[in-house]
Protein backbone atom coordinates (compact mmCIF):
# COMPACT_ATOMS: atom_id res chain seq x y z
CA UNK A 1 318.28 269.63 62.17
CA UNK A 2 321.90 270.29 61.41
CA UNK A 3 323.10 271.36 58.05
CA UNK A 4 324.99 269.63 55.52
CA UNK A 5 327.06 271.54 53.00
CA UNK A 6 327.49 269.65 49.62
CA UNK A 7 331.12 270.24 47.91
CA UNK A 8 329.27 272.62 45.33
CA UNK A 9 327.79 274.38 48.00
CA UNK A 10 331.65 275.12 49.36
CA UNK A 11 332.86 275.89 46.48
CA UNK A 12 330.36 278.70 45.99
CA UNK A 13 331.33 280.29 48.79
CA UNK A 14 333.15 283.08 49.22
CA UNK A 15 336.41 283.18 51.70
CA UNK A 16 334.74 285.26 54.51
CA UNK A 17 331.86 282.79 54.61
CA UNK A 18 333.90 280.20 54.73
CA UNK A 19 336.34 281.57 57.73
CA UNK A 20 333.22 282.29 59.32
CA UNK A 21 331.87 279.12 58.95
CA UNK A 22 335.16 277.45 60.30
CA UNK A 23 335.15 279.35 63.12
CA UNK A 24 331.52 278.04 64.12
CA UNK A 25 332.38 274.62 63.98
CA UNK A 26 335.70 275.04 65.80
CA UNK A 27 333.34 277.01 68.55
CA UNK A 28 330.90 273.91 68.21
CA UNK A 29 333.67 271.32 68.36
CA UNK A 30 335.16 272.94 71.36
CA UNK A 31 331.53 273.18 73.73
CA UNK A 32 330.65 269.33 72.36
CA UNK A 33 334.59 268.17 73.94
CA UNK A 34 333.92 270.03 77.07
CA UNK A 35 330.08 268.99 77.52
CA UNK A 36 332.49 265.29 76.65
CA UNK A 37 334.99 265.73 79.79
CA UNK A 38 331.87 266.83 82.01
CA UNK A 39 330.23 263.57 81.16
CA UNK A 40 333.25 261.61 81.63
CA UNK A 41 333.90 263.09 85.07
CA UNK A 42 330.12 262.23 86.33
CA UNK A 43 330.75 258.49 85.13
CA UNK A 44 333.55 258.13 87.03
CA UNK A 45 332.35 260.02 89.98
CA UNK A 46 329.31 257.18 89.86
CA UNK A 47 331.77 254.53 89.75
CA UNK A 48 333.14 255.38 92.74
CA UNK A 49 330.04 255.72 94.55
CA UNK A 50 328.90 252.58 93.18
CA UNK A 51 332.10 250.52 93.47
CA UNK A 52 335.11 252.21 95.37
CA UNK A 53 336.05 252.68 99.36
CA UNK A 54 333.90 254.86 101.12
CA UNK A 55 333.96 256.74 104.17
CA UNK A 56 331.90 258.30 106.39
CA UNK A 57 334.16 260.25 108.80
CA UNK A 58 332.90 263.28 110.18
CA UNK A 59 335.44 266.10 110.63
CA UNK A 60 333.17 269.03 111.72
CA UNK A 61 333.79 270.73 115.77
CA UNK A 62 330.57 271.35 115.58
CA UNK A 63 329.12 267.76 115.62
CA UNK A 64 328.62 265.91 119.32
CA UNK A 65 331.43 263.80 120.05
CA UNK A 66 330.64 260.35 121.80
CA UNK A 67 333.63 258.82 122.46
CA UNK A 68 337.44 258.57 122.02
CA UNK A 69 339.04 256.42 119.90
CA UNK A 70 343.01 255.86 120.31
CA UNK A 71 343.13 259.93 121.25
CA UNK A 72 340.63 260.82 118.27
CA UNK A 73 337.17 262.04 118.55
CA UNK A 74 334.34 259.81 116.71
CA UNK A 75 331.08 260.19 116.30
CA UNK A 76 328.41 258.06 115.05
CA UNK A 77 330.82 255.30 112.85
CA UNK A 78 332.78 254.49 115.74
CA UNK A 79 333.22 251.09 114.81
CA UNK A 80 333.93 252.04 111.28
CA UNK A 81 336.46 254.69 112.63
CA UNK A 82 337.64 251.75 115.11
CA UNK A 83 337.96 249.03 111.85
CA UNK A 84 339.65 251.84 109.79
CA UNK A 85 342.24 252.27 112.68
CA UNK A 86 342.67 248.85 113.26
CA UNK A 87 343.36 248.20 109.26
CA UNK A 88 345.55 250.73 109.20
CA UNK A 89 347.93 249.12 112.29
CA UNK A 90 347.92 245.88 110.66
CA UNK A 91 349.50 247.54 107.26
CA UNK A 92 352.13 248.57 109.49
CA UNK A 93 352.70 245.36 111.11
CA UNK A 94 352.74 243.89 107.95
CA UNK A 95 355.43 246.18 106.46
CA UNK A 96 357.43 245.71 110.09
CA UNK A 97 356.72 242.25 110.59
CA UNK A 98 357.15 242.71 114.82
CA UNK A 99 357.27 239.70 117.39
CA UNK A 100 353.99 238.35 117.78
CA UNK A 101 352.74 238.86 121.59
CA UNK A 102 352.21 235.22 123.09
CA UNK A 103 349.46 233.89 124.88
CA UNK A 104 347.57 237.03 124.89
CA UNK A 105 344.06 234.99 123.92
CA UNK A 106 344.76 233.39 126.94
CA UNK A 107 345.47 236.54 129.03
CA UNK A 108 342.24 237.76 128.13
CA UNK A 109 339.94 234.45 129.03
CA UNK A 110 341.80 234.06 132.24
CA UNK A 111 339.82 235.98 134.45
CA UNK A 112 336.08 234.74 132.57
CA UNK A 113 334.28 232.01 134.19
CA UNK A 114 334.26 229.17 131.37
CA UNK A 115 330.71 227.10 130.62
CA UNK A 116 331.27 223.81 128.85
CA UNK A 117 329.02 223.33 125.85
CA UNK A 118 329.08 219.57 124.64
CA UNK A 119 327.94 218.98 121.18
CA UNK A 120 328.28 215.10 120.54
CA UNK A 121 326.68 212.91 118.04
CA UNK A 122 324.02 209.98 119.09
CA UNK A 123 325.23 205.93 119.16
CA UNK A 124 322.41 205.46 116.46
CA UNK A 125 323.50 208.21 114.39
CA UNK A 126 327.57 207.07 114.58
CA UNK A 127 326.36 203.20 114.32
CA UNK A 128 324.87 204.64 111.11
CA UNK A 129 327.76 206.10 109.48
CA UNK A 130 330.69 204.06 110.91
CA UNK A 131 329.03 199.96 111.85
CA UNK A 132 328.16 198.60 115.30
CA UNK A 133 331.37 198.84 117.26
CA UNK A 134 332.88 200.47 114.02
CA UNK A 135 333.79 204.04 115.72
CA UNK A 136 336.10 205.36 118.24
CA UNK A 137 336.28 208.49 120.29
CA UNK A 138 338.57 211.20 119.20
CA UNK A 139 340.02 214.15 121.56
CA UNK A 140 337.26 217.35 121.59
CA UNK A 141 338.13 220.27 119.49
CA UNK A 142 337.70 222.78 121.10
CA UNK A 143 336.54 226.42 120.36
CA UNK A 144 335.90 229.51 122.29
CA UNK A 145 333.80 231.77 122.12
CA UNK A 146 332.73 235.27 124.26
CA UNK A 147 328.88 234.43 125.54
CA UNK A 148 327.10 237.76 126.44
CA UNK A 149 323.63 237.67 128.20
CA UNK A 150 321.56 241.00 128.22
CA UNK A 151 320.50 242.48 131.48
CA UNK A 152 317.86 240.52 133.15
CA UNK A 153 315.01 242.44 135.09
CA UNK A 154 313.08 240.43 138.08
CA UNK A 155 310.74 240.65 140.52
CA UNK A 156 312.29 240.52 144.34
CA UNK A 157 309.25 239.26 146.33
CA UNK A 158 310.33 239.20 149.84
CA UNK A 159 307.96 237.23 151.82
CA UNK A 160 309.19 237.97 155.92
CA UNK A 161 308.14 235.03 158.28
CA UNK A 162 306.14 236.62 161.36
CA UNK A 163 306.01 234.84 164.95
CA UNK A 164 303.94 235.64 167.50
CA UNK A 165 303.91 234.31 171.45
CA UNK A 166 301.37 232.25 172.69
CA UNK A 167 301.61 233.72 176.24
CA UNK A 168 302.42 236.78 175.10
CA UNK A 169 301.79 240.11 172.46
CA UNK A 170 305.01 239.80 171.39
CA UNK A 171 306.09 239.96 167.71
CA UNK A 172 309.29 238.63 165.61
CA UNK A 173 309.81 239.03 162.15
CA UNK A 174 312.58 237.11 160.49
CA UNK A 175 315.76 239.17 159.63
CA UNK A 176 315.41 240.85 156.42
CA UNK A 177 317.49 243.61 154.51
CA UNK A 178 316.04 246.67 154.77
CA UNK A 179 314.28 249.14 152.11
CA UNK A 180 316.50 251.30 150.14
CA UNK A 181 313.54 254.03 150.26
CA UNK A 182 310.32 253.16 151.87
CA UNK A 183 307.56 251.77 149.62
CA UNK A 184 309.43 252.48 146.25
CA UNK A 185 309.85 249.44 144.30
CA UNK A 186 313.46 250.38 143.45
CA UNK A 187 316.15 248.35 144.68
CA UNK A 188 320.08 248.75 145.13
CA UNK A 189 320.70 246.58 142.58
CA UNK A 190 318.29 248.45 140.03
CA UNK A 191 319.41 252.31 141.46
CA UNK A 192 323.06 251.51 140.77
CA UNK A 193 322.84 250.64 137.24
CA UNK A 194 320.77 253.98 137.04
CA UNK A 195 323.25 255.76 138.71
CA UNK A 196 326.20 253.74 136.66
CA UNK A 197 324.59 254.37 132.99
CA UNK A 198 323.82 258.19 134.05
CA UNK A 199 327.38 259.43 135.40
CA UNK A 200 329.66 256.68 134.29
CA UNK A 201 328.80 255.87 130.58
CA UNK A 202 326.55 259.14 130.38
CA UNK A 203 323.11 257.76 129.11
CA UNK A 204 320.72 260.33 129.99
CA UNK A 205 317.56 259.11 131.88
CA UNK A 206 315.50 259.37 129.30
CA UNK A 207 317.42 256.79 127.48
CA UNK A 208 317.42 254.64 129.95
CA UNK A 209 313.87 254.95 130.02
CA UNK A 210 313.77 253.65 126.65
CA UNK A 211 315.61 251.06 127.13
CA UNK A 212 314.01 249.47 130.36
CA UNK A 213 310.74 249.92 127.81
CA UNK A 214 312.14 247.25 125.43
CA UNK A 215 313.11 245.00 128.98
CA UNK A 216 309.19 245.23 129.08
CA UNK A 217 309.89 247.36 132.31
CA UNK A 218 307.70 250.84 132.64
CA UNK A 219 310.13 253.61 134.61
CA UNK A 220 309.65 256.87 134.21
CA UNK A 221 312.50 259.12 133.91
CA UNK A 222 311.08 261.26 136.87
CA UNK A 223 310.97 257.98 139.41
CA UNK A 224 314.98 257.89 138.09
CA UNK A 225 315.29 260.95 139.10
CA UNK A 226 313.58 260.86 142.48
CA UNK A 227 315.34 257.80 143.49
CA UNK A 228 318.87 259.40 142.78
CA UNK A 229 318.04 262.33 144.21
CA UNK A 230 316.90 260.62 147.75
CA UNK A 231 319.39 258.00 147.61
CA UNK A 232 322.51 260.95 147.12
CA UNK A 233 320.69 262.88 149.82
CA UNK A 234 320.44 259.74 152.10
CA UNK A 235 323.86 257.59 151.67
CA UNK A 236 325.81 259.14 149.08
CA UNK A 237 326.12 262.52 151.47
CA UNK A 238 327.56 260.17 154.22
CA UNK A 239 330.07 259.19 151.82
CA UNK A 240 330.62 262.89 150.84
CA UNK A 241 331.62 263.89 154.36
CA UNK A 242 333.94 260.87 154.87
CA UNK A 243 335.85 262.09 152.02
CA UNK A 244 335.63 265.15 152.96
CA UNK A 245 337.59 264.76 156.55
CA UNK A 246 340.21 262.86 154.72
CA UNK A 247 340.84 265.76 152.49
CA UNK A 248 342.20 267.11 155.10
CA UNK A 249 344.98 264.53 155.75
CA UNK A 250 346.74 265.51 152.72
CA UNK A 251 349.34 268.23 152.15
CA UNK A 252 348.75 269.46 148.78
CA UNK A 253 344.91 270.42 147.18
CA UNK A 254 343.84 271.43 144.11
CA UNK A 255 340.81 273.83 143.73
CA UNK A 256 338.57 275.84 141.20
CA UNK A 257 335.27 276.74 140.29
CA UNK A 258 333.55 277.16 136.79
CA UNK A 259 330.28 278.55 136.05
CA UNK A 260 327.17 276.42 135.32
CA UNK A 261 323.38 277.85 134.39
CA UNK A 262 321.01 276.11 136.23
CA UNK A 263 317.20 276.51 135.22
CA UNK A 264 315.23 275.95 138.42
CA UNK A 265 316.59 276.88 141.75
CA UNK A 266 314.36 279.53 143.06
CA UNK A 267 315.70 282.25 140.35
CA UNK A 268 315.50 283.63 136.75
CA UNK A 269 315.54 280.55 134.20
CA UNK A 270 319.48 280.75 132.66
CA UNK A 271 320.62 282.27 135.82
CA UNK A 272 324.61 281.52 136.66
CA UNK A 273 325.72 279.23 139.64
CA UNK A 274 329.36 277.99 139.99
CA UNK A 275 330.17 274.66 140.73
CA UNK A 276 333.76 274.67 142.71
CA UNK A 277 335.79 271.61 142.54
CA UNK A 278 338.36 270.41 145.21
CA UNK A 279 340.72 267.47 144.33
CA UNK A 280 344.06 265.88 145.77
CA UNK A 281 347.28 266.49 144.20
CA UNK A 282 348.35 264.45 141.24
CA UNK A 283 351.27 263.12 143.37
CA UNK A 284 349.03 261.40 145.24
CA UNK A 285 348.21 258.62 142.51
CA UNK A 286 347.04 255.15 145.59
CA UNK A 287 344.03 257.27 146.49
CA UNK A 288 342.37 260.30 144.74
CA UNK A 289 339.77 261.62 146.08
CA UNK A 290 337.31 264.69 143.71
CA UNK A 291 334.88 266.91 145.81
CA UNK A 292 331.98 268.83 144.41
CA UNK A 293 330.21 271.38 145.60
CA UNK A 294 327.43 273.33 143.98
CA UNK A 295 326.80 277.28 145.00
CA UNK A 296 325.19 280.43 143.46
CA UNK A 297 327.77 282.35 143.77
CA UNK A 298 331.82 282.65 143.25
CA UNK A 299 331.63 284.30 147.45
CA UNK A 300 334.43 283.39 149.79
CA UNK A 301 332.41 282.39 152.59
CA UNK A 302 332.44 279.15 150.34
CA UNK A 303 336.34 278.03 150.39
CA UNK A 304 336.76 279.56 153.39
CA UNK A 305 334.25 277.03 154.95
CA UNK A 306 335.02 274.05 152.88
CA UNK A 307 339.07 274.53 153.80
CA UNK A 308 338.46 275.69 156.93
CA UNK A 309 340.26 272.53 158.48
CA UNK A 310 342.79 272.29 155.77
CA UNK A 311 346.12 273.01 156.63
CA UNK A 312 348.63 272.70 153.90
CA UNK A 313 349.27 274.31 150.44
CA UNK A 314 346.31 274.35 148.17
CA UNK A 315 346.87 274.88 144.53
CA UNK A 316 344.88 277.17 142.28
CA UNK A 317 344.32 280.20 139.54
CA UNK A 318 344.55 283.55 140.50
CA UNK A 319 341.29 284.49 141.26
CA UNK A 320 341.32 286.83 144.54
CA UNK A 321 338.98 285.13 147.14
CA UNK A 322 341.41 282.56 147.44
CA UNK A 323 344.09 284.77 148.58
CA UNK A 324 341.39 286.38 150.67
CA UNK A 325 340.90 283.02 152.35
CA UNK A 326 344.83 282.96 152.43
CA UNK A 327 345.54 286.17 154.33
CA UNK A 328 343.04 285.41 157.41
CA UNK A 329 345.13 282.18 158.52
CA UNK A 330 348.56 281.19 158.47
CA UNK A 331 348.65 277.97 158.01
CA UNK A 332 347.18 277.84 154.49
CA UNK A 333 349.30 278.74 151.32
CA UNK A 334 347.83 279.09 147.73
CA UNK A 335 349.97 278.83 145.26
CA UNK A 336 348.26 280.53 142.79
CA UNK A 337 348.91 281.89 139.11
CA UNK A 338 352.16 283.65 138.13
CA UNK A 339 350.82 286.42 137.08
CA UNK A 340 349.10 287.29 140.73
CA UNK A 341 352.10 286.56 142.24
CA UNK A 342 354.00 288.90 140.01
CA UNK A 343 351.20 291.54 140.87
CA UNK A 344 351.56 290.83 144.11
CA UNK A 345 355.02 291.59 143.74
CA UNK A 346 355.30 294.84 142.29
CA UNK A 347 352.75 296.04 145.00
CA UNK A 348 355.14 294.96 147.59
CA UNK A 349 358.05 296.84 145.46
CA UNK A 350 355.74 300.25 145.49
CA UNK A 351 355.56 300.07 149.28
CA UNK A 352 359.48 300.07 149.63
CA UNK A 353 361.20 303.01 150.45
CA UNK A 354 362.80 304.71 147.03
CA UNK A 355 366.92 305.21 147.49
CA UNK A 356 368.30 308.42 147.64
């Protein structure tokens, strides 16, 4: 309990008690204002959290980007990141007030198929508000509206019609399509929106394993696997070799390789592959075509193979085996690095003769 001090009291005091006493209530006065301001400042802090904007951007590297939004990486707000980007253009339009872009609504619907939905109104029900023969028929408003239906998962039972000769063994079956692999129940429908959600939009398999579960659909992420694996072996490699040849049609390649550890191909888990990469030029914007090829090692033998029918100018960094590939045939140029050309260059300058 604090103490009071009567004015008798004070004036029985002498003048170093009292300065001393002043000084302990100025010290007092001084830890009760601050204790004040922290208060203060953790009121206001809850009334933000309680009834101000909030955000929940994420500005840390080290977080796993999903996607790009207008150049800027977002992560798990997307759509708030997308809203907050969106808000912010309209301020601007707002303060610039530009021309309004016509008939874009109707740019984007044009391509859409278009389903009529009538909603309309009974003759009993508009004899009851309006009268027999009291009512007339207005024009339809009309609203639109995007319709989305989820992915739909079926059964294909193929049932092939069988004929057999009376006078003879022989046997017919009605024209049918044929397996995509031989007594798998996966079809090219199903192993293309595997394929699609795995390399295009980057859902791993065992996502997509997850979500066939809530279709009601059991696949295990190691069919997935199997099936891409023996359909890329089986058509995909086809397609890999047609590109290939027409590769060679073009004047100007691009190539390099970068280093990838691969767990399970017949060495040490974490060992180091390289996979090399071949493209067409950039100038060649109708038809690009991107090659890639998967090999232990960073060895010669491979560009030397896969450009061994190239004959043009092919475009890459200055690492040596390229050059090596360059030197054995003359009618292959890289164009590498400046700064192997430049060494390149002032070993051809040691080799001249010096002046005397």
């Amino acid at each position: 309990m604090a103490l009071e001090y009567t004015e008798e009291k004070l004036n029985s005091l002498d003048k170093e008690t009292l300065i001393q006493l002043f000084l302990s209530q100025q010290e007092q006065l001084k830890q009760i204002d601050q204790t004040l301001q922290l208060v203060l400042e953790q009121v206001a802090d809850l009334k933000r959290h309680r009834f101000g904007r909030t955000s929940e951007k994420h500005e840390m590297e080290v977080q796993i980007s999903f996607m790009k939004v207008d150049g800027k990486i977002v992560f798990f707000n997307e759509a708030e990141a997308v809203v907050e980007e969106a808000g912010e253009a309209a301020e601007t339009a707002i303060r610039q007030k530009p021309k309004k872009k016509q008939r874009k609504r109707e740019e984007d619907l044009s391509g859409l198929p278009v389903v009529v939905i009538e909603h309309s109104m009974s003759e009993g029900e508009l004899e009851e508000r309006f009268g027999k023969d009291g009512f007339k028929q207005l024009p339809d408003e009309v609203y639109r509206r995007y319709g989305f239906t989820p992915a739909k998962v079926e059964v294909e039972e193929h049932h092939v019609k069988v004929y057999a000769g009376k006078k003879t063994d022989e046997i017919v079956r009605a024209p049918h399509p044929e397996c995509l692999l031989r007594g798998s129940l996966v079809s090219a429908s199903l192993e293309a929106a595997v394929m699609n959600a795995k390399y295009v939009n980057a859902v791993p398999l065992y996502r997509q394993e997850q979500e066939f579960e809530r279709y009601g659909l059991h696949i295990s992420r190691q069919n997935m696997a199997n099936w891409t694996i023996q359909c890329a072996d089986r058509y995909l490699a086809v397609l890999y070799d047609c590109l290939h040849e027409k590769m060679y049609d073009y004047h100007v390649l691009q190539a390099d390789e970068t280093p990838v550890l691969v767990n399970k191909d017949g060495r040490p888990a974490g060992a180091k592959s390289f996979m090399w990469v071949y493209r067409t030029g950039r100038m060649y914007t109708d038809r690009q075509i991107v090659l890639y090829e998967y090999q232990k090692t960073r060895n010669a033998s491979y560009p030397r193979e896969f450009l061994k029918n190239f004959n043009g100018i092919c475009v890459t960094d200055g690492y040596q085996v390229y050059h090596t590939v360059e030197t054995e045939r003359e009618d292959l140029k890289i164009a590498g690095c400046w700064s192997h050309a430049r060494r390149r260059f002032d070993e051809a300058v040691k080799t001249l003769p010096k002046a005397k």
